[in-house]
N, C-alpha and C. Protein backbone atom coordinates (compact mmCIF):
# COMPACT_ATOMS: atom_id res chain seq x y z
N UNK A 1 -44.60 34.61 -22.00
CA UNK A 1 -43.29 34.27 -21.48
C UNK A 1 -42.38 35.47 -21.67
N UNK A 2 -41.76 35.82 -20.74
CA UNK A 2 -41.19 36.99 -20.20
C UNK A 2 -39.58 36.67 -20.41
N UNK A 3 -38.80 37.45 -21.47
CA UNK A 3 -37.12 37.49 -20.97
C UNK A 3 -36.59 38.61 -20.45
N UNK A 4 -37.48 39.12 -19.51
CA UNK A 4 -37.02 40.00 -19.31
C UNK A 4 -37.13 39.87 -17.37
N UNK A 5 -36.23 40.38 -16.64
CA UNK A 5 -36.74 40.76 -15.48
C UNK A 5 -36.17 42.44 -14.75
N UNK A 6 -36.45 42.54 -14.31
CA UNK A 6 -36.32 43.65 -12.95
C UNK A 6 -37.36 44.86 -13.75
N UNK A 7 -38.15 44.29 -14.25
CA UNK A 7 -39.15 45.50 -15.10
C UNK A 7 -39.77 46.54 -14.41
N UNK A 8 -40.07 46.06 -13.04
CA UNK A 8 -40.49 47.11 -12.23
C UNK A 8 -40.13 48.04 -11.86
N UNK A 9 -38.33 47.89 -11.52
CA UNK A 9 -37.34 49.28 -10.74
C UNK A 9 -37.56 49.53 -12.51
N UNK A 10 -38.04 49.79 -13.28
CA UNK A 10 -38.05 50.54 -14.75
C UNK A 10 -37.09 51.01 -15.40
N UNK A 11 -36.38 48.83 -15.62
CA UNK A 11 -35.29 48.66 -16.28
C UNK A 11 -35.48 47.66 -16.94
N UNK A 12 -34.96 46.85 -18.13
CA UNK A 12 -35.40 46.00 -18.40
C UNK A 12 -33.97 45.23 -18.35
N UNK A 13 -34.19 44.31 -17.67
CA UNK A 13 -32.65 43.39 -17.65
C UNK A 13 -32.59 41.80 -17.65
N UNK A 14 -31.60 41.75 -19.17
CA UNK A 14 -31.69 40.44 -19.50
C UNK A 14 -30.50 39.89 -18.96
N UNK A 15 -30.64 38.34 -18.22
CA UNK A 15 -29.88 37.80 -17.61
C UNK A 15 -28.68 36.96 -18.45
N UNK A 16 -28.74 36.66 -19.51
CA UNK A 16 -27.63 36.37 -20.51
C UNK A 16 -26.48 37.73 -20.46
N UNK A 17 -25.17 36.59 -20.61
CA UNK A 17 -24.40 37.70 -21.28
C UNK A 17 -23.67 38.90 -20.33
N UNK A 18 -24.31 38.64 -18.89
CA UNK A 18 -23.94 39.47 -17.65
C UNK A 18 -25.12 40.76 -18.12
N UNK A 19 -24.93 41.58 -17.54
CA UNK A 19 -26.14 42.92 -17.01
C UNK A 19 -26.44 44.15 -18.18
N UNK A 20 -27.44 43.42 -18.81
CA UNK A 20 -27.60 44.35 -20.05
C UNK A 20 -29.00 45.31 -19.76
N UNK A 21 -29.04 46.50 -19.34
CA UNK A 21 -30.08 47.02 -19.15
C UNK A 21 -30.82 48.21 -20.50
N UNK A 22 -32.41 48.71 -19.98
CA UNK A 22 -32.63 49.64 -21.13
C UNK A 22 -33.80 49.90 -20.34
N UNK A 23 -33.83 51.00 -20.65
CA UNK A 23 -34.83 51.88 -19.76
C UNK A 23 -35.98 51.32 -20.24
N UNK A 24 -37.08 50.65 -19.05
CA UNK A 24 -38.28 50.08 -19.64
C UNK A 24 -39.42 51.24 -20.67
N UNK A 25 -39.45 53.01 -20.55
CA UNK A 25 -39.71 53.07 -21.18
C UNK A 25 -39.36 53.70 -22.69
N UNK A 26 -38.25 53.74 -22.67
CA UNK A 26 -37.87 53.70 -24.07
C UNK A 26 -38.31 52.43 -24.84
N UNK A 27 -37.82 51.60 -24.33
CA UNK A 27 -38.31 50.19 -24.66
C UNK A 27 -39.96 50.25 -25.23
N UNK A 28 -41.06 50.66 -24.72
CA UNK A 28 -42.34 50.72 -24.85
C UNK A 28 -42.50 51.54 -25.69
N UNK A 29 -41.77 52.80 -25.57
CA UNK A 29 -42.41 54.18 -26.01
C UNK A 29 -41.69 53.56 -28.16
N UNK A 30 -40.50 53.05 -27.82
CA UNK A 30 -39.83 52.89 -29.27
C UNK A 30 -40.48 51.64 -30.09
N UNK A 31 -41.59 50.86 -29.45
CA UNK A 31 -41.95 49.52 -29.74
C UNK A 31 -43.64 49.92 -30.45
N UNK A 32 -43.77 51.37 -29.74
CA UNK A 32 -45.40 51.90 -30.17
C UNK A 32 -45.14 52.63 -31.55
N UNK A 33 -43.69 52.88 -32.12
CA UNK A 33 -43.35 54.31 -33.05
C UNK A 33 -44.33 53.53 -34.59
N UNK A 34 -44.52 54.16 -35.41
CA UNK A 34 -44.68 53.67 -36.81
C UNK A 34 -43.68 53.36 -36.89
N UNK A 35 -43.62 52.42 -38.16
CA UNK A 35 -42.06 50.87 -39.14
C UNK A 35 -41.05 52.13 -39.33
N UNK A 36 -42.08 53.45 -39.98
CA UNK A 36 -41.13 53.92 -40.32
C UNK A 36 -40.24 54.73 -39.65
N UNK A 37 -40.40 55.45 -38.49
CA UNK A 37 -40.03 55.91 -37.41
C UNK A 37 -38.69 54.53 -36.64
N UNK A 38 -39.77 53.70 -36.50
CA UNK A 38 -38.86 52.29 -35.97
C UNK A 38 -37.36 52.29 -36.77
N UNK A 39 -37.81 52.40 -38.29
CA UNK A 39 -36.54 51.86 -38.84
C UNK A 39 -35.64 52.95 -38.59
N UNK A 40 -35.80 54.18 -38.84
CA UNK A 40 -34.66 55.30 -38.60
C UNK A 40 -34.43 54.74 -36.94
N UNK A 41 -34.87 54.57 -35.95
CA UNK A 41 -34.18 54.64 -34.95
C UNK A 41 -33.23 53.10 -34.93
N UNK A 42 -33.81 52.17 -36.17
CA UNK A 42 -32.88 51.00 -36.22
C UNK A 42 -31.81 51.35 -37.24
N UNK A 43 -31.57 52.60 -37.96
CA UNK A 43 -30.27 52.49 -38.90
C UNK A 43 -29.67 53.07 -37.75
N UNK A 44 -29.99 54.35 -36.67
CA UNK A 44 -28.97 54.87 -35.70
C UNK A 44 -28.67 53.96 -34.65
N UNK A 45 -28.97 52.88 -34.05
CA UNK A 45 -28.43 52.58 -33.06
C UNK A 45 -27.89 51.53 -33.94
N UNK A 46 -28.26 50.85 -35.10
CA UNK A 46 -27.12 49.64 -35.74
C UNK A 46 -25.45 50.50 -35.98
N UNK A 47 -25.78 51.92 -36.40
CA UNK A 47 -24.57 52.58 -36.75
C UNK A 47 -23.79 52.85 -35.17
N UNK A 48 -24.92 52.95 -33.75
CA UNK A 48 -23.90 53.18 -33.14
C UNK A 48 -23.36 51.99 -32.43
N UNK A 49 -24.12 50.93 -32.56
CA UNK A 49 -23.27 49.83 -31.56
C UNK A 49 -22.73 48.79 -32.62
N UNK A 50 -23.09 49.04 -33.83
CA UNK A 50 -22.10 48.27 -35.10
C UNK A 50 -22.72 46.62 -35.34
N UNK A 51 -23.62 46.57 -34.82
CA UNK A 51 -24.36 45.24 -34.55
C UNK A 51 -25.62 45.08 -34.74
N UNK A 52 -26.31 43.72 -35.33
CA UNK A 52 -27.47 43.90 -35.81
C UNK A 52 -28.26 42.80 -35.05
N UNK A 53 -29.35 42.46 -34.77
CA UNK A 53 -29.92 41.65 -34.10
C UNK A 53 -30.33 40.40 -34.79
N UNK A 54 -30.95 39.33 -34.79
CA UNK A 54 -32.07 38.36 -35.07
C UNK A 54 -32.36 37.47 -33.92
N UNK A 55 -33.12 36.88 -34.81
CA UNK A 55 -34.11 35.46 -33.72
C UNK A 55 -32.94 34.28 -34.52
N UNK A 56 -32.63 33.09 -33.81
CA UNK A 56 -32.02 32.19 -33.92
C UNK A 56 -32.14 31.01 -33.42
N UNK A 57 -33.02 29.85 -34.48
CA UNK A 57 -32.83 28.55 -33.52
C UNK A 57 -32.82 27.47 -34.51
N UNK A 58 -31.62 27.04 -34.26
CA UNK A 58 -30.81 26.11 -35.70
C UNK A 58 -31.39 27.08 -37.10
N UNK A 59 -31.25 28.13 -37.44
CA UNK A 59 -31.48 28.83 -38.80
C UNK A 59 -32.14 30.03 -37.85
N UNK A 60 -31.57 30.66 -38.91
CA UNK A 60 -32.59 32.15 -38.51
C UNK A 60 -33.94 32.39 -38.76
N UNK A 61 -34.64 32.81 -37.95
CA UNK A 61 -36.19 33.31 -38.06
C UNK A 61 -36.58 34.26 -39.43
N UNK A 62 -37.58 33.75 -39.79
CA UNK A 62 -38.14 34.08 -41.40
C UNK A 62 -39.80 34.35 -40.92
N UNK A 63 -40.18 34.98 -41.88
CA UNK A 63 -41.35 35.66 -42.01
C UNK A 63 -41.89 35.65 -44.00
N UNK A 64 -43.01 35.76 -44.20
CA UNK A 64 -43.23 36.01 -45.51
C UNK A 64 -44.12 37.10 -45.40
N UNK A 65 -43.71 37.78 -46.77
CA UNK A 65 -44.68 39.11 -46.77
C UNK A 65 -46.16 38.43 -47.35
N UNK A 66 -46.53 39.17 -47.88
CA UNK A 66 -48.26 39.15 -48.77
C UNK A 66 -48.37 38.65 -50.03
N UNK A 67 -47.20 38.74 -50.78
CA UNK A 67 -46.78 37.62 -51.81
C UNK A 67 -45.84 35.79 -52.03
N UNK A 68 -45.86 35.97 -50.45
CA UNK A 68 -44.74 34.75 -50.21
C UNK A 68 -43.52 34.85 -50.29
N UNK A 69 -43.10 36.03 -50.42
CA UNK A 69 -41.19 36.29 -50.48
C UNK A 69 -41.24 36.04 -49.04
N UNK A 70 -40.25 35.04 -49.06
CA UNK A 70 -38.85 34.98 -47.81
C UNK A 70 -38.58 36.53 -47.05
N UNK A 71 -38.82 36.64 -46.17
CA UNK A 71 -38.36 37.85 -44.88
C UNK A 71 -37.46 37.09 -43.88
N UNK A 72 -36.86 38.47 -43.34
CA UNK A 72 -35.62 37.81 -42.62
C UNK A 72 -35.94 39.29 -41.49
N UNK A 73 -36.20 39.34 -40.57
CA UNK A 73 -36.42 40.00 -39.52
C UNK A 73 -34.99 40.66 -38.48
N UNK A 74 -34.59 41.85 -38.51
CA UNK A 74 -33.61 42.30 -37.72
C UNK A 74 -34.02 43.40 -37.20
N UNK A 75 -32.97 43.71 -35.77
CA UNK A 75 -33.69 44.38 -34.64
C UNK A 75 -32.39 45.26 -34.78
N UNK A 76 -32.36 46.61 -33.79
CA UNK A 76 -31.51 47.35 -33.50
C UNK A 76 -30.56 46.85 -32.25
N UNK A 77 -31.23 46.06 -31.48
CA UNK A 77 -30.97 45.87 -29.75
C UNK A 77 -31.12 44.32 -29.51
N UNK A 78 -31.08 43.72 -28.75
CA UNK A 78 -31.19 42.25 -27.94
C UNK A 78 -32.84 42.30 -27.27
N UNK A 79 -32.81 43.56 -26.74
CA UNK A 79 -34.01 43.33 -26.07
C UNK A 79 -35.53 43.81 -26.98
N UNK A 80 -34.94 44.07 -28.16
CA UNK A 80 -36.32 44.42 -29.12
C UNK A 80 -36.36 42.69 -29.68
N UNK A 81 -35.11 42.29 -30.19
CA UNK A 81 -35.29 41.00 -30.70
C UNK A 81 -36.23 39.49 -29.73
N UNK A 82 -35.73 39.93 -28.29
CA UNK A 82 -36.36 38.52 -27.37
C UNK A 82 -37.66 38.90 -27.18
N UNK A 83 -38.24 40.21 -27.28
CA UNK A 83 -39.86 40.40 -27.15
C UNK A 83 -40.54 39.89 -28.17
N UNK A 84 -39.97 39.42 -29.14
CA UNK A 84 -40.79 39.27 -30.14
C UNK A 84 -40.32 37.57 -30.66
N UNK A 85 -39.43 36.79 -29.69
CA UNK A 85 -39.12 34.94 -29.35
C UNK A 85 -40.49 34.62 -28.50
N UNK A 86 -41.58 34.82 -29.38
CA UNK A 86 -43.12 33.76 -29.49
C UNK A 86 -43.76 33.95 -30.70
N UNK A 87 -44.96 33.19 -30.36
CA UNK A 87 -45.87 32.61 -30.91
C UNK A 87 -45.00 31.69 -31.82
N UNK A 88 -44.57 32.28 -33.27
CA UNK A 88 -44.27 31.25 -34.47
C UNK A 88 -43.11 31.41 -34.20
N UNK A 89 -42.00 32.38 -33.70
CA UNK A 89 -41.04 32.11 -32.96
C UNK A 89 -40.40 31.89 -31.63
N UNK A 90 -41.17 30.94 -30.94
CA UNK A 90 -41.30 30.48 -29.65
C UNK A 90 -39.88 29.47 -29.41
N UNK A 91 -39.12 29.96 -28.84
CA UNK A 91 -37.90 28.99 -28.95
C UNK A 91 -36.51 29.74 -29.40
N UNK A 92 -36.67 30.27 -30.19
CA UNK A 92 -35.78 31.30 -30.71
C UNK A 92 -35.34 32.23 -29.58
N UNK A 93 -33.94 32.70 -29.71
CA UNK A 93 -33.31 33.40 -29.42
C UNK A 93 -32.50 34.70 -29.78
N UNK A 94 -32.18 35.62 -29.36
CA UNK A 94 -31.73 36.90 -30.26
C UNK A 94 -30.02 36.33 -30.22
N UNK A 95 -29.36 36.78 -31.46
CA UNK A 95 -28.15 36.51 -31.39
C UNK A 95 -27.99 38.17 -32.63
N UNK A 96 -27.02 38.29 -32.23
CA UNK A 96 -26.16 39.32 -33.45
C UNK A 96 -25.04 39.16 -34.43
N UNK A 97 -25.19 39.96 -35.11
CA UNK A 97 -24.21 39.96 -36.16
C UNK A 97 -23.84 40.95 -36.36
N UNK A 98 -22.26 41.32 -36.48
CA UNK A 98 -21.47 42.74 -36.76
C UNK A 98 -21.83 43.03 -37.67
N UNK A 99 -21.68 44.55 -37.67
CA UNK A 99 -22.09 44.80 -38.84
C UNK A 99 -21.64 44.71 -39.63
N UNK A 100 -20.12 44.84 -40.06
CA UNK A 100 -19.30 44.32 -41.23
C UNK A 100 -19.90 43.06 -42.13
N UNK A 101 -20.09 42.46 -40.86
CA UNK A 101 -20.75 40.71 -42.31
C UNK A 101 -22.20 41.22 -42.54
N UNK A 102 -22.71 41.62 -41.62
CA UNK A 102 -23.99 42.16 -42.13
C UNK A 102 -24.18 42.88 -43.26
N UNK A 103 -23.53 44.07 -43.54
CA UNK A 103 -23.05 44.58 -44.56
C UNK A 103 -22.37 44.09 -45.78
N UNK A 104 -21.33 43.64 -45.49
CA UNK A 104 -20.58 42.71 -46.75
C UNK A 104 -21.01 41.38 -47.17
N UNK A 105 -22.01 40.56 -46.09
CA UNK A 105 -22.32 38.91 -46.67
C UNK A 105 -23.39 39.09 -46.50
N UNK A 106 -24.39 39.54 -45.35
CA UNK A 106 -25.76 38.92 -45.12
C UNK A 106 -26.37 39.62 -46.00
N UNK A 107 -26.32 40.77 -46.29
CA UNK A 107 -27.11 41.40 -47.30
C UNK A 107 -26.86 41.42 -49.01
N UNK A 108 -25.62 41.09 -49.32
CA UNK A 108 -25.53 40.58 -50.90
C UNK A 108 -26.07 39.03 -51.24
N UNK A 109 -25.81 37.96 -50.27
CA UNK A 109 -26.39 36.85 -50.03
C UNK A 109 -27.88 36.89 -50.17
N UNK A 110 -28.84 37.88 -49.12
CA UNK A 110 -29.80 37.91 -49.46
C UNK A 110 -30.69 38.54 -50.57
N UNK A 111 -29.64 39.39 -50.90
CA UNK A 111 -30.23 39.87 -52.12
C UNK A 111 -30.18 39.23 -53.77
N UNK A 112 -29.05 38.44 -53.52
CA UNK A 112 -28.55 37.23 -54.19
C UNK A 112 -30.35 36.15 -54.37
N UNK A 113 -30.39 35.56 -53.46
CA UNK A 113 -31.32 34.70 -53.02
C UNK A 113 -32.95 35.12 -53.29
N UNK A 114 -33.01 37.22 -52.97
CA UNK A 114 -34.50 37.26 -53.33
C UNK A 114 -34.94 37.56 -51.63
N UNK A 115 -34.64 37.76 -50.78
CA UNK A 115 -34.83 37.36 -49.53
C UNK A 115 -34.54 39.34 -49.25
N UNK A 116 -35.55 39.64 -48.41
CA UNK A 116 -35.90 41.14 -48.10
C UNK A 116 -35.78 41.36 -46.85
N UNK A 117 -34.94 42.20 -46.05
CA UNK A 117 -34.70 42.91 -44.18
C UNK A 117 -36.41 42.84 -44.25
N UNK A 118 -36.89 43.37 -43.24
CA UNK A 118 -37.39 43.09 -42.04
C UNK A 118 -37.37 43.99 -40.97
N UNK A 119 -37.03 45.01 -41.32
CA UNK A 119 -36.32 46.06 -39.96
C UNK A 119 -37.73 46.39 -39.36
N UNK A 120 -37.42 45.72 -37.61
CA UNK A 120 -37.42 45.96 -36.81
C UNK A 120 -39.35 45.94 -36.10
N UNK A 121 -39.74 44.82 -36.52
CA UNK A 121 -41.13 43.84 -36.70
C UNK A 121 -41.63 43.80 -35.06
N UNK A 122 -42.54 44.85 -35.36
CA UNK A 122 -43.52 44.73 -34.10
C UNK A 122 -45.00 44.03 -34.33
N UNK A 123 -45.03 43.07 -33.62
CA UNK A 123 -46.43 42.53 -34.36
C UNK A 123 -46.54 42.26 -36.05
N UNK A 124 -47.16 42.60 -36.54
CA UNK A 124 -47.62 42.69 -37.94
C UNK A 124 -46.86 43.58 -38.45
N UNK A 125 -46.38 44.74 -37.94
CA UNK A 125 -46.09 45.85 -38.44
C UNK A 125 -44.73 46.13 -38.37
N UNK A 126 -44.07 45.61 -39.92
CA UNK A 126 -42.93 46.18 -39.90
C UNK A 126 -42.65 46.97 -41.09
N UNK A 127 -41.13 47.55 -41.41
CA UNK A 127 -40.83 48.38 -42.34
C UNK A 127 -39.76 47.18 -43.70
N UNK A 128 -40.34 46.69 -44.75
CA UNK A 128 -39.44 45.63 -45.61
C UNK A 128 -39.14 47.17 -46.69
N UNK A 129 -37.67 46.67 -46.58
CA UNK A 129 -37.38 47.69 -47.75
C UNK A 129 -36.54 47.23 -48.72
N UNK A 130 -35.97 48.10 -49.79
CA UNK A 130 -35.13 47.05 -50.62
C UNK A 130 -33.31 46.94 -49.84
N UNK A 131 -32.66 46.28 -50.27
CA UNK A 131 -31.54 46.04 -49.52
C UNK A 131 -30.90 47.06 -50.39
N UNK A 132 -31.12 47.71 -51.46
CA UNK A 132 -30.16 49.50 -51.88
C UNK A 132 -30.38 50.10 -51.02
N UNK A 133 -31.67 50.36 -50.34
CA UNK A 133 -32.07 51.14 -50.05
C UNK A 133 -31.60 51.34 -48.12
N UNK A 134 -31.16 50.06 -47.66
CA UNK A 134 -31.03 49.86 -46.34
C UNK A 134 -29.36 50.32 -46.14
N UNK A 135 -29.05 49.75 -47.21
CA UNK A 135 -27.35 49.62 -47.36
C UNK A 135 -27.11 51.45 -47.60
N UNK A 136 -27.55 52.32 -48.15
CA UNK A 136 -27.37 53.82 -48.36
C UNK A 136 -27.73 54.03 -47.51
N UNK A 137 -29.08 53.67 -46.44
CA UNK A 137 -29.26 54.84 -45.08
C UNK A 137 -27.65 54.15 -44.45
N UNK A 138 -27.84 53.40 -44.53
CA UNK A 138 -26.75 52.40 -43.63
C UNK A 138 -25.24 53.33 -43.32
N UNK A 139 -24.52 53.57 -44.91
CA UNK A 139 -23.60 54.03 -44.71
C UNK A 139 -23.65 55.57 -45.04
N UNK A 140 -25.14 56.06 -45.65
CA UNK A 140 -25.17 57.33 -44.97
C UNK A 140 -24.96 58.15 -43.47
N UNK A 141 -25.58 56.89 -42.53
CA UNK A 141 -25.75 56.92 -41.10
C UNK A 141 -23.67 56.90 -40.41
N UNK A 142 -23.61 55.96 -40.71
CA UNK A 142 -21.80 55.67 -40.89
C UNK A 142 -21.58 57.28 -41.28
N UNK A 143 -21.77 57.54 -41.85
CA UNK A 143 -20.64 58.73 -42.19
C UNK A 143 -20.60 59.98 -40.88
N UNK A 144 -21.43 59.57 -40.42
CA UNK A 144 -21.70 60.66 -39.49
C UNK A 144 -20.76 59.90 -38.10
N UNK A 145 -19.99 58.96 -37.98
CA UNK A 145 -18.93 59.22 -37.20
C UNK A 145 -17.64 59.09 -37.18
């Protein structure tokens, strides 16, 4: 199941929200990178559009790592988040969060709780890091505008 259309003129455009496009292959080429590659290109585009992604349907989409900790999955973009609304999140939807609460609530909350980012989960393969560690690239990245 596809949220995406006009993939062919090699754009990807989601119909929510009025005309949000992204070059289909950036889209591909940024979805093949290693977690860790992934995540640097998810602290620069969270720093430049100030907004963070998830899956959303009545609660936010969770994941567990290899020990059973609680994961919480976030994207850089809308259209990295709806490629990845199946299988166990079939139903779900991408919604965002500024980064301000992201920064000031979602991440002391979760770190409060025990609950680990998620940045930017392709398949199996994502980058979990500690929330010091997300929050310093974070406003290292910030400083640069």
């Amino acid at each position: 199941m596809s949220h995406f259309i006009g993939a062919d003129a090699g754009h990807l455009t989601l119909p929510q929200e009025g005309l949000i496009t992204m070059d289909k292959k950036e889209f591909d080429s940024v979805s093949r990178l290693p977690a860790a590659v992934r995540y640097e290109y998810f602290i620069k585009k969270v720093a430049d559009h100030e907004e963070v992604w998830g899956l959303y349907n009545e609660g936010w989409a969770t994941a567990h790592d290899e020990e059973g900790k609680v994961l919480i999955p976030f994207f850089p973009r809308r259209e990295f988040a709806e490629s990845c609304a199946k299988d166990k999140w079939t139903g779900y939807h991408a919604k965002s969060v500024e980064l301000d609460d992201f920064v000031d609530k979602w991440l002391a909350g979760m770190k409060e709780k025990g609950i680990r980012p998620s940045i930017f989960p392709v398949e199996e393969d994502t980058a979990v890091v500690e929330i010091e560690v997300l929050l310093n690239d974070l406003e290292a990245e910030l400083e640069n505008y």
